[in-house]
Protein backbone atom coordinates (compact mmCIF):
# COMPACT_ATOMS: atom_id res chain seq x y z
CA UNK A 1 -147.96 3.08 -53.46
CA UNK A 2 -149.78 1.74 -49.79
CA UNK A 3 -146.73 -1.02 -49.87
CA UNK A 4 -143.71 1.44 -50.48
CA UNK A 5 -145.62 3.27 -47.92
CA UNK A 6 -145.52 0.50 -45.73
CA UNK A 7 -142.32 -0.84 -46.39
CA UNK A 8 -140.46 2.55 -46.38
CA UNK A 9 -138.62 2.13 -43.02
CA UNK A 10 -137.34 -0.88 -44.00
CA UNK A 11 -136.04 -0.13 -47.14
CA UNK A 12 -134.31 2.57 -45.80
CA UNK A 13 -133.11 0.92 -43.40
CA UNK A 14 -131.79 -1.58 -46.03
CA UNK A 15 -130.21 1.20 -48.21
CA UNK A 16 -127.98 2.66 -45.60
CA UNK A 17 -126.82 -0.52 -44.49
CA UNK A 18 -125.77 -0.51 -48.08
CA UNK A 19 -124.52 2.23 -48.01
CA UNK A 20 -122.47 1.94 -44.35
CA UNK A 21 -120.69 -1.42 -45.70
CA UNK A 22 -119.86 -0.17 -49.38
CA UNK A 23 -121.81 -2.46 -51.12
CA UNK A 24 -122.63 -0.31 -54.05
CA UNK A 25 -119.78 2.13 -55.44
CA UNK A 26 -119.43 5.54 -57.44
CA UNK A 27 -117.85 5.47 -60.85
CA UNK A 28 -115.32 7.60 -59.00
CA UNK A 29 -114.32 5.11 -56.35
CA UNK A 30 -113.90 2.65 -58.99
CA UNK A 31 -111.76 4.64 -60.90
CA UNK A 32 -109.35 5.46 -58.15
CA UNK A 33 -109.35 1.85 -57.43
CA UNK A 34 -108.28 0.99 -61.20
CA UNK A 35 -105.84 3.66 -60.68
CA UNK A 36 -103.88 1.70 -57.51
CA UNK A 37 -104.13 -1.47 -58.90
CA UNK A 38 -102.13 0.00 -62.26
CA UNK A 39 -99.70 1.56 -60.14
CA UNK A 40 -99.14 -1.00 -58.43
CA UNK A 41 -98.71 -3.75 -61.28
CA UNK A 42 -96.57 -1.34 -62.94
CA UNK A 43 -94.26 -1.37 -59.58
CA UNK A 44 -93.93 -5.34 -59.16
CA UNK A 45 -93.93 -6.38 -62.98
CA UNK A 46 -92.17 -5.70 -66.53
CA UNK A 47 -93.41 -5.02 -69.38
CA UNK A 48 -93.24 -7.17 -72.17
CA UNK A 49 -90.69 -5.19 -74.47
CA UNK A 50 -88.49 -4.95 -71.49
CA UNK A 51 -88.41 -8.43 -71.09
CA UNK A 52 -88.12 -9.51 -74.86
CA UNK A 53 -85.52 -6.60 -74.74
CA UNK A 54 -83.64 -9.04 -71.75
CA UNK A 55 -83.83 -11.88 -73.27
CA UNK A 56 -82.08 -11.08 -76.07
CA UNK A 57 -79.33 -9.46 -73.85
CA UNK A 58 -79.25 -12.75 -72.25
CA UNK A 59 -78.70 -14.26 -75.34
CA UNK A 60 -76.06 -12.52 -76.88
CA UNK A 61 -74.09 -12.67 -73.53
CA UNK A 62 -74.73 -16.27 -74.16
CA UNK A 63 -73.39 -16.31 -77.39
CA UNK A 64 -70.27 -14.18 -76.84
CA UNK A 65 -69.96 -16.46 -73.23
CA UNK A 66 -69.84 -20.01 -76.29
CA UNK A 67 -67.23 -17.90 -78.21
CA UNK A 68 -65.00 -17.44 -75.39
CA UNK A 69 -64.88 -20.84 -74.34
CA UNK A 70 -64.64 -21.82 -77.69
CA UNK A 71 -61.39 -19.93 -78.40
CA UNK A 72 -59.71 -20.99 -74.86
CA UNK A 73 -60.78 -25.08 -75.81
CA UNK A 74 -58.96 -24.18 -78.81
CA UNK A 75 -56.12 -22.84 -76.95
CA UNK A 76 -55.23 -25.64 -74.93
């Protein structure tokens, strides 16, 4: 107990620079953190069903692109 004592100023000292800088964080902080970072994933990327949906837009424009061709070649 003499050493915490002792060694109190110092570990305060040592806690509020802890503190000051942000070293340690609430569960709060950390949620509102998580929180931003979804937000802002869900602003710059798709989700996967939308893109599996888009891709198979693509590829029936694809297909119906390969039909009309098809039927002007055959035109001609």
């Amino acid at each position: 107990m003499d050493k915490f004592i002792e060694y109190s100023p110092i570990i305060i000292v040592v806690l509020m620079f802890f503190i000051q800088q942000k070293i340690f964080v609430t569960p709060e902080q950390l949620e509102k953190k998580h929180r931003e970072i979804i937000d802002e994933i869900e602003e710059k990327f798709v989700t996967m069903n939308s893109f599996i949906d888009l891709k198979e837009q693509f590829s029936e424009i694809k297909d119906k692109i390969d039909k009309i061709y098809d039927l002007l070649i055959d035109l001609k």
